[in-house]
Each structure stands twice: as structure tokens, then as C-alpha cells.
PDB file of N, CA and C in Angstrom:
ATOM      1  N   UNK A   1       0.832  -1.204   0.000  1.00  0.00           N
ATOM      2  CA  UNK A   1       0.000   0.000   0.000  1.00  0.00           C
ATOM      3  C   UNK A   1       0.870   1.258   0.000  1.00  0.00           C
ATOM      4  N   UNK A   2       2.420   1.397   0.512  1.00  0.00           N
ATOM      5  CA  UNK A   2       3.005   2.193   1.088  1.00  0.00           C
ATOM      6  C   UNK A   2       3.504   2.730  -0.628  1.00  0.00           C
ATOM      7  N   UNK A   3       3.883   1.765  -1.036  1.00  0.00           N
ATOM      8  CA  UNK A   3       4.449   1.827  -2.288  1.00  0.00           C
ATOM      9  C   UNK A   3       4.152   2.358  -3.492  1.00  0.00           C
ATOM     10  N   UNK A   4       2.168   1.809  -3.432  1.00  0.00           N
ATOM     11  CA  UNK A   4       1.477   2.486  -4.072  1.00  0.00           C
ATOM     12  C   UNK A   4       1.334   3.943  -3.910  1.00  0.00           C
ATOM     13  N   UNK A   5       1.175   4.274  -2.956  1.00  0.00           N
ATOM     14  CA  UNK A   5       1.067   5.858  -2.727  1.00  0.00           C
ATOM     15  C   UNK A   5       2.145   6.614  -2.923  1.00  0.00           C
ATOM     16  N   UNK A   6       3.271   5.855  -2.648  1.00  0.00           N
ATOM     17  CA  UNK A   6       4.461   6.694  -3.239  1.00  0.00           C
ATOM     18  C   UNK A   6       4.905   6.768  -4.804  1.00  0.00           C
ATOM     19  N   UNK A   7       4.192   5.932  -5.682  1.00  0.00           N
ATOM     20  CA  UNK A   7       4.299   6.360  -7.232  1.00  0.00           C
ATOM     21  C   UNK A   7       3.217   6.961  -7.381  1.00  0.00           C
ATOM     22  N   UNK A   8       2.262   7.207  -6.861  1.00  0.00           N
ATOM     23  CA  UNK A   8       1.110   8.106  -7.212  1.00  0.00           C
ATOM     24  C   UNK A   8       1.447   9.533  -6.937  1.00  0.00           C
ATOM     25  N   UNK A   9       2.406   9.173  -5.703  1.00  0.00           N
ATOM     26  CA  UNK A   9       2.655  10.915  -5.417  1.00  0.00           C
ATOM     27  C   UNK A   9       3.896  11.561  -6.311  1.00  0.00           C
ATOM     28  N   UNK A  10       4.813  10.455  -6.914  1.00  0.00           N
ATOM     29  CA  UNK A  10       5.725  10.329  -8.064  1.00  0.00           C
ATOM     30  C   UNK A  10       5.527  10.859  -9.125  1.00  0.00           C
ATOM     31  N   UNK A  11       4.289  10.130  -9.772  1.00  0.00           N
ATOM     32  CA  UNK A  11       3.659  10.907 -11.034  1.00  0.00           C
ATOM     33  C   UNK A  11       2.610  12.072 -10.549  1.00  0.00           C
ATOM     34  N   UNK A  12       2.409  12.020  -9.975  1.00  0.00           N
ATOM     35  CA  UNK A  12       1.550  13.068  -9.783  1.00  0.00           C
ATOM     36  C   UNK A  12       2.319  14.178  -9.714  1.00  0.00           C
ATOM     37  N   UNK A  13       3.831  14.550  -9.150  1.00  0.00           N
ATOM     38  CA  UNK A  13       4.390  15.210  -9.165  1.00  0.00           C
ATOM     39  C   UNK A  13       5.288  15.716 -10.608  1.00  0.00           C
ATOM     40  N   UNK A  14       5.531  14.563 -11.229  1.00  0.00           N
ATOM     41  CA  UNK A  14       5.669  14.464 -12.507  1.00  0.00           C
ATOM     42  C   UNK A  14       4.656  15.689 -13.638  1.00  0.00           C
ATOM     43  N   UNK A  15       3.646  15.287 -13.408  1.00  0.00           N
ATOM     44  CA  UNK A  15       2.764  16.047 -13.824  1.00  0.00           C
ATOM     45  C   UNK A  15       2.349  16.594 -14.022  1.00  0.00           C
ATOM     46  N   UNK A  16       2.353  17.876 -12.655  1.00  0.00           N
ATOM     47  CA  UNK A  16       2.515  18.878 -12.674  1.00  0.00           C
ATOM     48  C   UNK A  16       3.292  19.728 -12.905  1.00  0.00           C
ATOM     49  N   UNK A  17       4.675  19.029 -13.291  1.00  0.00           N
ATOM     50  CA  UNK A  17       5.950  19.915 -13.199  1.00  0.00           C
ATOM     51  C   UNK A  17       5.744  19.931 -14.761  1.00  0.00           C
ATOM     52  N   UNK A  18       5.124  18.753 -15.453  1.00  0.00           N
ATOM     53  CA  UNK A  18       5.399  19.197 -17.028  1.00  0.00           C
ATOM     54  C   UNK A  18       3.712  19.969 -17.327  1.00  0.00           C
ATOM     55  N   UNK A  19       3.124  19.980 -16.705  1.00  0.00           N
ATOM     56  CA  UNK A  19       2.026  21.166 -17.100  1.00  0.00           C
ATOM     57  C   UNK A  19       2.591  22.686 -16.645  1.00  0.00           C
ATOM     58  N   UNK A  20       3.235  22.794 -15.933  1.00  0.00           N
ATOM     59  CA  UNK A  20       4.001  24.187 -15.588  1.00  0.00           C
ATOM     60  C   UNK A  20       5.164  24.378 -16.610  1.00  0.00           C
ATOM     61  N   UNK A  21       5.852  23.179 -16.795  1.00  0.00           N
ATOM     62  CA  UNK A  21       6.866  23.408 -17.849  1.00  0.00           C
ATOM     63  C   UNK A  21       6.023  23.757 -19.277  1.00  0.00           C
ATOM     64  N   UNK A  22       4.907  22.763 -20.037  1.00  0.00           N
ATOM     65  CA  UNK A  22       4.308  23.815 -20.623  1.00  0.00           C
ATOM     66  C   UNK A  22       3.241  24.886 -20.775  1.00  0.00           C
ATOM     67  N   UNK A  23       2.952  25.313 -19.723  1.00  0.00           N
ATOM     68  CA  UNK A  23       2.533  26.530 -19.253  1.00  0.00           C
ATOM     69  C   UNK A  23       3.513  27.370 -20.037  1.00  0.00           C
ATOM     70  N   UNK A  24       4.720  27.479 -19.219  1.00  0.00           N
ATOM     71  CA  UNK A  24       5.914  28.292 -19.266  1.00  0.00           C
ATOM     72  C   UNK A  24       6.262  28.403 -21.188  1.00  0.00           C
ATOM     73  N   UNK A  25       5.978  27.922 -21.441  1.00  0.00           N
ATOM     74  CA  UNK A  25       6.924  27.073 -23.255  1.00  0.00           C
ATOM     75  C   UNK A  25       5.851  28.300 -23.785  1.00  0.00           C
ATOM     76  N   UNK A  26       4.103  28.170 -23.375  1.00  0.00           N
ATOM     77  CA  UNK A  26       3.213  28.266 -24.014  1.00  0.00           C
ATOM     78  C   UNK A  26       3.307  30.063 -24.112  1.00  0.00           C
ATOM     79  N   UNK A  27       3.550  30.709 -22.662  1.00  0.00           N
ATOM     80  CA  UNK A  27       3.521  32.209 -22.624  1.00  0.00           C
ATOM     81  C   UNK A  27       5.053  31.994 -23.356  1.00  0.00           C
ATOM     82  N   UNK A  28       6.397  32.004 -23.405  1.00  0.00           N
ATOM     83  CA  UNK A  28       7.078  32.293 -23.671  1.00  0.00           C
ATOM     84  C   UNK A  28       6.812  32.579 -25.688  1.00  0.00           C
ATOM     85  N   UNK A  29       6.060  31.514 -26.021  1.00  0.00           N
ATOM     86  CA  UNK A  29       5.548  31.396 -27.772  1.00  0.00           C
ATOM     87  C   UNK A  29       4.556  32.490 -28.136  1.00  0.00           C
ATOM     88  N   UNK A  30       3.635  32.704 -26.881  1.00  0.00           N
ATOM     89  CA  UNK A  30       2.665  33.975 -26.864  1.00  0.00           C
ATOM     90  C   UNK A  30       3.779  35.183 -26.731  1.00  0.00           C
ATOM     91  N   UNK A  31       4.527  35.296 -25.904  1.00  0.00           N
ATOM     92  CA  UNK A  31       5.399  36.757 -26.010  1.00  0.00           C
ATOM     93  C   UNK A  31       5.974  36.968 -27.204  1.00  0.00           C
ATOM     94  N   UNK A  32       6.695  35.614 -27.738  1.00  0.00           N
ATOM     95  CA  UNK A  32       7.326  35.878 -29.048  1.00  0.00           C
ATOM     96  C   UNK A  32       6.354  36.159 -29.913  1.00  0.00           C
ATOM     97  N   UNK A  33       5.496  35.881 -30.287  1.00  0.00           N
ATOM     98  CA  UNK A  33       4.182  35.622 -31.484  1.00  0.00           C
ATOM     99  C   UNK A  33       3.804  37.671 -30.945  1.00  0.00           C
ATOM    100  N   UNK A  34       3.921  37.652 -30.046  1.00  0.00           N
ATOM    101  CA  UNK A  34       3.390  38.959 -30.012  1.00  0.00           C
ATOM    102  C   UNK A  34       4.657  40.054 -30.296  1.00  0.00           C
ATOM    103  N   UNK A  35       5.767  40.324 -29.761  1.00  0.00           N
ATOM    104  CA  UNK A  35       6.874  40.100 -30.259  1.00  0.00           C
ATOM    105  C   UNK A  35       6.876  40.618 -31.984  1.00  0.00           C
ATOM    106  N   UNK A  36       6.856  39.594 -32.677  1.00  0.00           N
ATOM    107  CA  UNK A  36       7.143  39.330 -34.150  1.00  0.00           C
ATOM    108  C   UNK A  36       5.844  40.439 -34.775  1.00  0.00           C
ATOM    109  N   UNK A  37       4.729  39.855 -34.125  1.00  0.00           N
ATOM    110  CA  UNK A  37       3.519  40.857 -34.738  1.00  0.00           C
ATOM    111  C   UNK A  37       3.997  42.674 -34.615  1.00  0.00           C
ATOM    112  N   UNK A  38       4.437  42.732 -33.693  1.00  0.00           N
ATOM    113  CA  UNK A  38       5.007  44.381 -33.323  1.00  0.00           C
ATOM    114  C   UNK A  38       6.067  45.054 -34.426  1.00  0.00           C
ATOM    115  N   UNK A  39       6.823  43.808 -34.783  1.00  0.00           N
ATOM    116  CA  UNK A  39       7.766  44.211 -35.349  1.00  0.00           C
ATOM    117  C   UNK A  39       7.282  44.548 -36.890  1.00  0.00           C
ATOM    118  N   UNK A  40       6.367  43.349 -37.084  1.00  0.00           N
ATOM    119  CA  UNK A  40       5.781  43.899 -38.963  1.00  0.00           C
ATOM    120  C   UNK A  40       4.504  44.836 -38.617  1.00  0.00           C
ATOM    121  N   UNK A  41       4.412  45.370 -37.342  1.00  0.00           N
ATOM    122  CA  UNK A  41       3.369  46.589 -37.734  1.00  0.00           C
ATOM    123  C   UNK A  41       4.172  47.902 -37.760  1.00  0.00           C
ATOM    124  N   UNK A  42       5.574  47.768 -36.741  1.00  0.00           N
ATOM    125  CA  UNK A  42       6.780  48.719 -37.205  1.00  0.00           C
ATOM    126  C   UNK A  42       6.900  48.744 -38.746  1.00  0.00           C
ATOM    127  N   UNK A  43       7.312  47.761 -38.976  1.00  0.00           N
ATOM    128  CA  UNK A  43       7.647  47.482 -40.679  1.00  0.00           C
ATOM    129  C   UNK A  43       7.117  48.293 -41.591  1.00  0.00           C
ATOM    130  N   UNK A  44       5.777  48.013 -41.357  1.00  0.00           N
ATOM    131  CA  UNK A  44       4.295  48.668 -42.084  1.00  0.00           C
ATOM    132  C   UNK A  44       4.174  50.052 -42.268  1.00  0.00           C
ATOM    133  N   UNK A  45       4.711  50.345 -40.658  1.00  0.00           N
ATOM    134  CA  UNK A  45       4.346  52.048 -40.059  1.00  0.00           C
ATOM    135  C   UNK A  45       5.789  52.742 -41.017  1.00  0.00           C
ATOM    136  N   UNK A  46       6.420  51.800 -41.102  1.00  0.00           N
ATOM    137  CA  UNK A  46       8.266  52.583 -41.607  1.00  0.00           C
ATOM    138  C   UNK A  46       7.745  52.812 -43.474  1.00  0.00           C
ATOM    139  N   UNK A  47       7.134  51.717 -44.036  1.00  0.00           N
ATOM    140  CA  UNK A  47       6.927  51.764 -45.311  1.00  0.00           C
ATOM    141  C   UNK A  47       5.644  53.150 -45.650  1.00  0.00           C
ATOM    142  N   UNK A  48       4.872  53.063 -44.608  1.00  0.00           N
ATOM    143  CA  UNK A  48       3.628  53.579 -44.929  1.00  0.00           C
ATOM    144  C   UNK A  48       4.468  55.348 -44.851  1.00  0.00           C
ATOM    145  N   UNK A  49       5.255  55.722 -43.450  1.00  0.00           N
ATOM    146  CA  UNK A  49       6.118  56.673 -43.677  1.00  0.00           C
ATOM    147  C   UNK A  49       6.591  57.282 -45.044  1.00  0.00           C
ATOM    148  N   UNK A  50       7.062  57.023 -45.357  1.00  0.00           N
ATOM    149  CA  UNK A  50       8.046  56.581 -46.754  1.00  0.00           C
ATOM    150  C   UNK A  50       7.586  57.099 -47.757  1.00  0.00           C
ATOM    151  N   UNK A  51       6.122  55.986 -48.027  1.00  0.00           N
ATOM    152  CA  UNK A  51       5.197  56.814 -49.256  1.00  0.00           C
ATOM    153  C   UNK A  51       5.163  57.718 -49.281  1.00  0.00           C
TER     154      UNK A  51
END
């Protein structure tokens, strides 16, 4: 019984560490994605200048 509860608390810990790990992956792809979008509305704003 002892044993059992200690791989449950194993993966369970497991588990959470890779839902936080991609948590973490997921905002870091949202900052970039937002990021990149900024940069081609700079882009846009530099060309539209220009004309």
C-alpha cells in the first residue's frame, strides 16, 4: 500500500511539473508571437512613412 502511494505521489508530481513546464513554453511562444507581430506593424508604419 506504502508503495502504491508513493508512485502516485511520483507521477503526480511528474505532472505537474510538465504542465508548468508547458505553461511556461506556451507564454514564452505567446510573447514571441506577439513580439514578431510588433515588429511587422513597425515594418508597415516605416513603409507607410516613406510613401
Amino acid at each position: 500500500m506504502n508503495k502504491i502511494l508513493n508512485y502516485l505521489l511520483i507521477i503526480s508530481i511528474i505532472i505537474i511539473l510538465l504542465l508548468l513546464i508547458k505553461l511556461t513554453y506556451n507564454k514564452r511562444k505567446k510573447t514571441k508571437l506577439k513580439l514578431e507581430k510588433h515588429e511587422i506593424e513597425n515594418k508597415k508604419g516605416d513603409y507607410n512613412g516613406k510613401e
